[in-house]
PDB file of N, CA and C in Angstrom:
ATOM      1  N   UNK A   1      14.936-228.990 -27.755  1.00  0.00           N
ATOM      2  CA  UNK A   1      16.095-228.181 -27.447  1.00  0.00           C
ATOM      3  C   UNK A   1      16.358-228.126 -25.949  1.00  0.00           C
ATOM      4  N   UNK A   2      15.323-228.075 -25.112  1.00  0.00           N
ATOM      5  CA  UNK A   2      15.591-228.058 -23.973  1.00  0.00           C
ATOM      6  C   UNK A   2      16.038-229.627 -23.391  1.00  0.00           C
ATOM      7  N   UNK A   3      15.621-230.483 -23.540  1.00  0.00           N
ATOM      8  CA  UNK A   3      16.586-231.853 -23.773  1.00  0.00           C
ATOM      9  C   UNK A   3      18.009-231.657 -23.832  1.00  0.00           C
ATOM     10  N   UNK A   4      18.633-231.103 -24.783  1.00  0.00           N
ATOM     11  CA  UNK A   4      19.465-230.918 -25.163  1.00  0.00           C
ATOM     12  C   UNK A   4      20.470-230.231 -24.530  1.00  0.00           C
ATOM     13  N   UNK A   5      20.270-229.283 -23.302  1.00  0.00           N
ATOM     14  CA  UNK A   5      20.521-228.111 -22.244  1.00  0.00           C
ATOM     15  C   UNK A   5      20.676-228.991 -21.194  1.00  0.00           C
ATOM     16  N   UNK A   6      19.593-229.740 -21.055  1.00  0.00           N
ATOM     17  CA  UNK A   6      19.786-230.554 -19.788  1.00  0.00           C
ATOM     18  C   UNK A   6      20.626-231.567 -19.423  1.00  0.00           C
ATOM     19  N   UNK A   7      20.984-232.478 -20.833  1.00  0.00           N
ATOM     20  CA  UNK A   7      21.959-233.368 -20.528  1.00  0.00           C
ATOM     21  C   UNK A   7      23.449-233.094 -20.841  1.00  0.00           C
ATOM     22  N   UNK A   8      23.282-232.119 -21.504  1.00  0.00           N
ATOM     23  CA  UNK A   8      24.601-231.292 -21.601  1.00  0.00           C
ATOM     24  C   UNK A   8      24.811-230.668 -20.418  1.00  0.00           C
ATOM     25  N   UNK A   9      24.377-230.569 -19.189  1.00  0.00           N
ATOM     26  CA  UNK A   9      24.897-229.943 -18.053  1.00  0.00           C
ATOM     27  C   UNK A   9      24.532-231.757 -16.917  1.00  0.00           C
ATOM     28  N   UNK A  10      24.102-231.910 -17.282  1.00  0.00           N
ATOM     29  CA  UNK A  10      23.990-233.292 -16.804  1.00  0.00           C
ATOM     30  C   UNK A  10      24.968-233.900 -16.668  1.00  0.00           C
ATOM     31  N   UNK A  11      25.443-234.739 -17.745  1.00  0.00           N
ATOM     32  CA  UNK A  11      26.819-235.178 -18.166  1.00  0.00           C
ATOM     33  C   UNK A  11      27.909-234.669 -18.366  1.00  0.00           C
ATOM     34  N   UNK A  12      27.697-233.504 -17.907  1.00  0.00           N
ATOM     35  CA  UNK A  12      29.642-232.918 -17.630  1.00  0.00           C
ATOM     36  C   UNK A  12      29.457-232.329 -16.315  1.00  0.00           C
ATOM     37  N   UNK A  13      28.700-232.960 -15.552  1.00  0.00           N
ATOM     38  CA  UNK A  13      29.106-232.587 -13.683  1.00  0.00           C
ATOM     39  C   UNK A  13      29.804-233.030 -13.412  1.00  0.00           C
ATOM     40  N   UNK A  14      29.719-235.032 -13.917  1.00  0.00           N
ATOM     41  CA  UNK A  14      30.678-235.487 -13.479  1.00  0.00           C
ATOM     42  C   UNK A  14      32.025-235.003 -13.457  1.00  0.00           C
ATOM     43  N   UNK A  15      32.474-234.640 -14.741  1.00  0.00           N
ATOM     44  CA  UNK A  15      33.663-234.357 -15.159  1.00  0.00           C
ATOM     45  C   UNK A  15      34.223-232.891 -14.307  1.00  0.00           C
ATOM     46  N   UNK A  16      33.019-231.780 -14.116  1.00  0.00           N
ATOM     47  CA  UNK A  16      33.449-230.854 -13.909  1.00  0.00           C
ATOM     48  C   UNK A  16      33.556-231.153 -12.196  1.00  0.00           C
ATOM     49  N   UNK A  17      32.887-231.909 -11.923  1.00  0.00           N
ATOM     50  CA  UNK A  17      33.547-232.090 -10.385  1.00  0.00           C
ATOM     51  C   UNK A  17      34.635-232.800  -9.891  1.00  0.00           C
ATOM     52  N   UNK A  18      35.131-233.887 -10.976  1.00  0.00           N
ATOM     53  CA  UNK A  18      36.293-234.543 -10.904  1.00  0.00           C
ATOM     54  C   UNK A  18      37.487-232.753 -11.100  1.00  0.00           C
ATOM     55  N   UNK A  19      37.294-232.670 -11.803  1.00  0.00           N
ATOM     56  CA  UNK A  19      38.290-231.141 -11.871  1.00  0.00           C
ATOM     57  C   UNK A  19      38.520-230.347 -10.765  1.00  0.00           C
ATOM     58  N   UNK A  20      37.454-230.016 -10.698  1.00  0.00           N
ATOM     59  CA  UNK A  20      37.448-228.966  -9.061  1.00  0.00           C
ATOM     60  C   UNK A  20      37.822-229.848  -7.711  1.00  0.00           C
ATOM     61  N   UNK A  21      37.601-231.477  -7.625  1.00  0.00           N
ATOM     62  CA  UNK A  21      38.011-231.870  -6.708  1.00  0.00           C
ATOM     63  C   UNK A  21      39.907-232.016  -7.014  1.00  0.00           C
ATOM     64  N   UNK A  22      40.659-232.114  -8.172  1.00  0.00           N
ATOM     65  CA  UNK A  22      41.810-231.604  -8.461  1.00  0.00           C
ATOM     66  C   UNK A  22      42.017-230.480  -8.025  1.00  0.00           C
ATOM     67  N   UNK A  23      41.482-229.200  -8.503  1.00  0.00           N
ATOM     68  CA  UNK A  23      42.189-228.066  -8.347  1.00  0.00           C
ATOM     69  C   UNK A  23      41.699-227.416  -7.156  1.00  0.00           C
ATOM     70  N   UNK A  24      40.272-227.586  -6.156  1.00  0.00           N
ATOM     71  CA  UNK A  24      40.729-227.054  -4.749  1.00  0.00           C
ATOM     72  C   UNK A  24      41.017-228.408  -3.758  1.00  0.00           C
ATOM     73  N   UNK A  25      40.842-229.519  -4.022  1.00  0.00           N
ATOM     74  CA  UNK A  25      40.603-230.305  -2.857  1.00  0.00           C
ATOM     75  C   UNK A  25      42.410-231.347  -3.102  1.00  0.00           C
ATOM     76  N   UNK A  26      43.399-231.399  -4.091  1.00  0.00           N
ATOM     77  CA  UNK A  26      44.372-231.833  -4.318  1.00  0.00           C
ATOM     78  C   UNK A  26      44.432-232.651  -4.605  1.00  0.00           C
ATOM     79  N   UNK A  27      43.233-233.695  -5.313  1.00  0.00           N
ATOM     80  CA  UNK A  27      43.245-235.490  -5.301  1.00  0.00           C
ATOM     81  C   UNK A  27      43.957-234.925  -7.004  1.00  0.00           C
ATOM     82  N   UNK A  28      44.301-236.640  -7.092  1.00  0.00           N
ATOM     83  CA  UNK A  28      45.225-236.744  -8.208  1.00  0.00           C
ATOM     84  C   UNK A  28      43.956-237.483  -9.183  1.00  0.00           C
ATOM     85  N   UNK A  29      44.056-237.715 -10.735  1.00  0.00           N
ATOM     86  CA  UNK A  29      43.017-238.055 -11.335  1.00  0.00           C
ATOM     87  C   UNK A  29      44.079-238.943 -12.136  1.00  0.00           C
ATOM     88  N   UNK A  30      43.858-240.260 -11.539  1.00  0.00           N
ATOM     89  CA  UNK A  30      44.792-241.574 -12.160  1.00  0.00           C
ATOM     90  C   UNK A  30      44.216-241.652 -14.196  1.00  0.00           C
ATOM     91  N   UNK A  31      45.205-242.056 -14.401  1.00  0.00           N
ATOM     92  CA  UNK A  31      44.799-242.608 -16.048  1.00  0.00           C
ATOM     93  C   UNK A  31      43.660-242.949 -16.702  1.00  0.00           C
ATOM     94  N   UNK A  32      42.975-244.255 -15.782  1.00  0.00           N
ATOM     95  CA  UNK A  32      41.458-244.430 -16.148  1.00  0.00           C
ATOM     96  C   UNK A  32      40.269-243.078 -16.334  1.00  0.00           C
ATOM     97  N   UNK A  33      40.212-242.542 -15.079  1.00  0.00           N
ATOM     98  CA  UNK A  33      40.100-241.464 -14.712  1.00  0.00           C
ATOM     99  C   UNK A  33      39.976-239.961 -15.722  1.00  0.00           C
ATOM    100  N   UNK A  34      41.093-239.558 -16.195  1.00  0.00           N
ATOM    101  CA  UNK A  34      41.204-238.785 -17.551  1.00  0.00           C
ATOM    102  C   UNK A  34      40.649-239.670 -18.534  1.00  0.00           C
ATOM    103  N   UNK A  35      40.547-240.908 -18.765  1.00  0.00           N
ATOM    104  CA  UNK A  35      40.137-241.382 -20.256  1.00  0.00           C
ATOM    105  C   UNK A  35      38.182-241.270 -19.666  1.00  0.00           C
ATOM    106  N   UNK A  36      38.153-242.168 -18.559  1.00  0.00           N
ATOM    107  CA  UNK A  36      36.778-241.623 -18.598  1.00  0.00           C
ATOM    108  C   UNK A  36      36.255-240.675 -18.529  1.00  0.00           C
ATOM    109  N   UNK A  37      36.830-239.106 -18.744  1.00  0.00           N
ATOM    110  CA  UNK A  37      36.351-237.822 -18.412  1.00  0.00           C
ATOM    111  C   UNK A  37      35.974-237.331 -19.862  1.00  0.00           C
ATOM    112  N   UNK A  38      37.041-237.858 -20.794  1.00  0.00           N
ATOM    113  CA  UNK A  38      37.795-237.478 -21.872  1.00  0.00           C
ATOM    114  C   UNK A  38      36.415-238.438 -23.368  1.00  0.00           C
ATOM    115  N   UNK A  39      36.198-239.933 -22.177  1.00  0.00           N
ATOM    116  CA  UNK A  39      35.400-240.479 -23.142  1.00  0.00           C
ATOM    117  C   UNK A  39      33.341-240.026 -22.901  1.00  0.00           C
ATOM    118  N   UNK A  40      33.344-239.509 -21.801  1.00  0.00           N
ATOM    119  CA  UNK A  40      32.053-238.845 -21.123  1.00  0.00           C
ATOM    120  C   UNK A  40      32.062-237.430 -22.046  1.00  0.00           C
ATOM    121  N   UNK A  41      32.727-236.783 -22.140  1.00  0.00           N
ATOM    122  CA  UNK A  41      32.555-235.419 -23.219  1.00  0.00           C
ATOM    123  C   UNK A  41      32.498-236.107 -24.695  1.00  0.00           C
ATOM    124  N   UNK A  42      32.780-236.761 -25.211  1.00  0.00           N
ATOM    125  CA  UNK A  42      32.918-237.306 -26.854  1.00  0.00           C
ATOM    126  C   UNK A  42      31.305-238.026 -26.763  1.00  0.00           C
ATOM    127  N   UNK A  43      31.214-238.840 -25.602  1.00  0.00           N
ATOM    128  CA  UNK A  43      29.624-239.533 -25.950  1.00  0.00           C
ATOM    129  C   UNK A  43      28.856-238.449 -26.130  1.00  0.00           C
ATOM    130  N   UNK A  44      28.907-237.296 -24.892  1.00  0.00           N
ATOM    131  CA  UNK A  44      27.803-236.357 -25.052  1.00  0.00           C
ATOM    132  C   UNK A  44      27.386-235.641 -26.390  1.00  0.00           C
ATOM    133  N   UNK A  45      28.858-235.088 -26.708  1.00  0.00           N
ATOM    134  CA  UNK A  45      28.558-234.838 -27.781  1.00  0.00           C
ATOM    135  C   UNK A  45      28.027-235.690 -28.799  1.00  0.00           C
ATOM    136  N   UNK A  46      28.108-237.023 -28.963  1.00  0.00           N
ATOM    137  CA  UNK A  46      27.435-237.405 -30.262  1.00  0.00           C
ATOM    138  C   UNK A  46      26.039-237.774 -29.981  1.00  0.00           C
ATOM    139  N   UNK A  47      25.699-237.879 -28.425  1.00  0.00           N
ATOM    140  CA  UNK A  47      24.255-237.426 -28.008  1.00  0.00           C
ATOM    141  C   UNK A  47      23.246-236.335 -28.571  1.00  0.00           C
ATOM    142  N   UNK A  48      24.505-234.846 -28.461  1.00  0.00           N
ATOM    143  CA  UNK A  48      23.507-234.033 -28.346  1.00  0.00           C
ATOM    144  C   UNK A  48      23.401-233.853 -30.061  1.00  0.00           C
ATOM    145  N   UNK A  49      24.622-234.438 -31.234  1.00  0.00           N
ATOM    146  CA  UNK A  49      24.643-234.291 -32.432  1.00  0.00           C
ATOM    147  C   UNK A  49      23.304-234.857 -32.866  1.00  0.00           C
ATOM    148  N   UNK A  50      23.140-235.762 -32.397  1.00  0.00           N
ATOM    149  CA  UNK A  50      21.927-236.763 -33.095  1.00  0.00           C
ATOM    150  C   UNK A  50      20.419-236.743 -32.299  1.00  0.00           C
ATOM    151  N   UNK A  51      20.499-235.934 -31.665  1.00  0.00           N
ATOM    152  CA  UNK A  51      19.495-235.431 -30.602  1.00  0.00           C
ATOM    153  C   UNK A  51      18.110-235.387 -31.688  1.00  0.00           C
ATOM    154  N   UNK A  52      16.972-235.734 -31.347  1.00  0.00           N
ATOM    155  CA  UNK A  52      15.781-235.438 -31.924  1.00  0.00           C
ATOM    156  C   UNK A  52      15.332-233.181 -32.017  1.00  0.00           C
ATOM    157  N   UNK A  53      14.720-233.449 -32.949  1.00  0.00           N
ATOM    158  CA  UNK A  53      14.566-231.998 -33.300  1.00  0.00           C
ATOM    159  C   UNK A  53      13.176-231.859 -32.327  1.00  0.00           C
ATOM    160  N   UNK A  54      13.073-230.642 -31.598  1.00  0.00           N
ATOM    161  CA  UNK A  54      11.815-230.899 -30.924  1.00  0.00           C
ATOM    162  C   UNK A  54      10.789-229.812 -31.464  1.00  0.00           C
ATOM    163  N   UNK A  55       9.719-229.792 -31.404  1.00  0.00           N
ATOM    164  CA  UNK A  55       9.185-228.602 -31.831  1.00  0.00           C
ATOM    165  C   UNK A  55       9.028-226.959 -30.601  1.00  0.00           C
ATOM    166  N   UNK A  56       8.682-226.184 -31.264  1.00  0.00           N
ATOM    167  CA  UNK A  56       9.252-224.823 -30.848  1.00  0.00           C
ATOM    168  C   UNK A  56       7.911-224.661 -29.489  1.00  0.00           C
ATOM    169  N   UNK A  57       8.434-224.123 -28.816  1.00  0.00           N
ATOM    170  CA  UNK A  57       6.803-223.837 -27.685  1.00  0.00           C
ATOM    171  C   UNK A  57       6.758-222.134 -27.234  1.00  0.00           C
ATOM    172  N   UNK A  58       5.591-222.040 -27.739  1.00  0.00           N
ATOM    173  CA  UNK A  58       5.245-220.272 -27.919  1.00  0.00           C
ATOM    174  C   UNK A  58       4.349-220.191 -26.803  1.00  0.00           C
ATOM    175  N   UNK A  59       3.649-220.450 -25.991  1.00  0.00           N
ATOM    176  CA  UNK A  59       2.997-220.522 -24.779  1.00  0.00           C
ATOM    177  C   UNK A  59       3.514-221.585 -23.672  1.00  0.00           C
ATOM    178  N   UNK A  60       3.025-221.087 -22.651  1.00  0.00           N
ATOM    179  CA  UNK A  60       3.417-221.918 -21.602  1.00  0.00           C
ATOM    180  C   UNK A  60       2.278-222.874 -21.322  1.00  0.00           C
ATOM    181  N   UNK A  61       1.027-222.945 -21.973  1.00  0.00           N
ATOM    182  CA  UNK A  61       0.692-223.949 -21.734  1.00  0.00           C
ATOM    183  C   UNK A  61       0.879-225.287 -22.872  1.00  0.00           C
ATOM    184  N   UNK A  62       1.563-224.483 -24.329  1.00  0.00           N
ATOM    185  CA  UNK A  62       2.011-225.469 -24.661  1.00  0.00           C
ATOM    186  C   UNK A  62       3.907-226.608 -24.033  1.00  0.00           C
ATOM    187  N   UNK A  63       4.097-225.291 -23.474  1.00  0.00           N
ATOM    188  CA  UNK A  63       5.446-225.956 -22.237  1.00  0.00           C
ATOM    189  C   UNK A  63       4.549-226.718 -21.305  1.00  0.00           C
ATOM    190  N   UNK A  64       3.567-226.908 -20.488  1.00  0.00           N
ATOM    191  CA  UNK A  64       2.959-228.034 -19.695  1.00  0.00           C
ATOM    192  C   UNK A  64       2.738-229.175 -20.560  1.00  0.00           C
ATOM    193  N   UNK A  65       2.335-228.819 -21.032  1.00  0.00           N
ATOM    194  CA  UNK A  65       1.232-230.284 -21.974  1.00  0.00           C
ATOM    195  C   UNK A  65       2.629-231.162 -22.614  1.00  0.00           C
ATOM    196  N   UNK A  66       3.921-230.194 -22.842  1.00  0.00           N
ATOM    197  CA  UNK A  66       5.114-231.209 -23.090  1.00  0.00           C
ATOM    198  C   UNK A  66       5.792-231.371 -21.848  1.00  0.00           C
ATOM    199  N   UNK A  67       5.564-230.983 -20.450  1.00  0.00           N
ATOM    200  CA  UNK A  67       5.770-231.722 -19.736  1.00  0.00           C
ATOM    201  C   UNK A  67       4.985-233.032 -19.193  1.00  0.00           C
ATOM    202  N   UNK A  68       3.861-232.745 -19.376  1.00  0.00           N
ATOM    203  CA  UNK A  68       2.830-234.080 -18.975  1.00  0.00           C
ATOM    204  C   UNK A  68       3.110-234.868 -19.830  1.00  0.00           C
ATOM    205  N   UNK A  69       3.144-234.915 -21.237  1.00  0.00           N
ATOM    206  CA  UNK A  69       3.481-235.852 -21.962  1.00  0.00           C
ATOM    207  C   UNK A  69       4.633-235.996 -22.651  1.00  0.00           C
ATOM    208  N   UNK A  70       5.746-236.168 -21.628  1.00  0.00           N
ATOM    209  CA  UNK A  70       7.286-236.236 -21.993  1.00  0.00           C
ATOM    210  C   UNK A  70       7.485-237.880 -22.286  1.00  0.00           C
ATOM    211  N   UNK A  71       6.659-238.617 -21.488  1.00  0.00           N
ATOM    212  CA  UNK A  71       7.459-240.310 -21.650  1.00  0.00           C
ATOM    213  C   UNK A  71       6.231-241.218 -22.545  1.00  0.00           C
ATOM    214  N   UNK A  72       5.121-240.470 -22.907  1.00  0.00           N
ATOM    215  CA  UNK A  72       4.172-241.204 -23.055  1.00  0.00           C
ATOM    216  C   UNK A  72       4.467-241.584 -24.538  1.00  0.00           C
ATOM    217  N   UNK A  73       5.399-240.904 -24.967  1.00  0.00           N
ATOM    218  CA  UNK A  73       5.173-241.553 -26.441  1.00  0.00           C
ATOM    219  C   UNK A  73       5.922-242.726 -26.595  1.00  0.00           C
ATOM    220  N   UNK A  74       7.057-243.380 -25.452  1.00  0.00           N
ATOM    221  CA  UNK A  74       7.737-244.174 -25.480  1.00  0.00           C
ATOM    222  C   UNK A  74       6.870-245.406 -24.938  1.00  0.00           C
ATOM    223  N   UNK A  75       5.740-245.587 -24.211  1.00  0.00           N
ATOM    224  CA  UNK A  75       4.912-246.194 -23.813  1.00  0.00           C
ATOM    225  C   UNK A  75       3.943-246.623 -24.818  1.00  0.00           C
ATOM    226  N   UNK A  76       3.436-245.948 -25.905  1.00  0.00           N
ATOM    227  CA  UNK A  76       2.254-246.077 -26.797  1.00  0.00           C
ATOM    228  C   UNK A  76       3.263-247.070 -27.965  1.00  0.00           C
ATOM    229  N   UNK A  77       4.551-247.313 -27.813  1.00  0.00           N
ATOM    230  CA  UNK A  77       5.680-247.923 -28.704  1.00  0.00           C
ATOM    231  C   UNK A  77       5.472-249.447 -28.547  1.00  0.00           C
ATOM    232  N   UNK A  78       5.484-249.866 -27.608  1.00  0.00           N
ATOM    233  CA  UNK A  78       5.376-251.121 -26.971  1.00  0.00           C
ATOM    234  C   UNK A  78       3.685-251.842 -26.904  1.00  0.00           C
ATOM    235  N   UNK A  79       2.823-251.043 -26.884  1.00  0.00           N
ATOM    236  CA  UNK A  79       1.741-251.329 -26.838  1.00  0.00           C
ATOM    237  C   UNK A  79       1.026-252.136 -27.954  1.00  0.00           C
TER     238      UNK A  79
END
């Protein structure tokens, strides 16, 4: 779940800073521009739809031990 928090604020900076550079700084946001803003929110979402279920963490040292071993299971794949 926390995965899930992160790239959802991840992947709409872009967008949300393309906006704010519109509405305080005055740049114009050409055609491409809106479709890539427009197609960056639709990916995320089917990111976060299909997102892996993670399990629940009731201590904080079970929150470390899933930070130490965040990439390792993608490593033991290949092996």
């Amino acid at each position: 779940m926390i995965f899930v928090f992160c790239l959802f604020f991840k992947v709409f900076y872009s967008c949300i800073s393309a906006l704010m550079a519109v509405r305080f700084l005055g740049e114009k946001l050409n055609t491409l521009s809106k479709i890539g803003c427009v197609l960056t929110v639709f990916g995320s979402i089917v990111i976060i739809i299909h997102a892996p279920k993670d399990s629940e963490i009731h201590s904080l040292l079970d929150f470390s031990y899933k930070i130490k071993t965040q990439g390792t299971k993608q490593i033991f794949l290949f092996q």
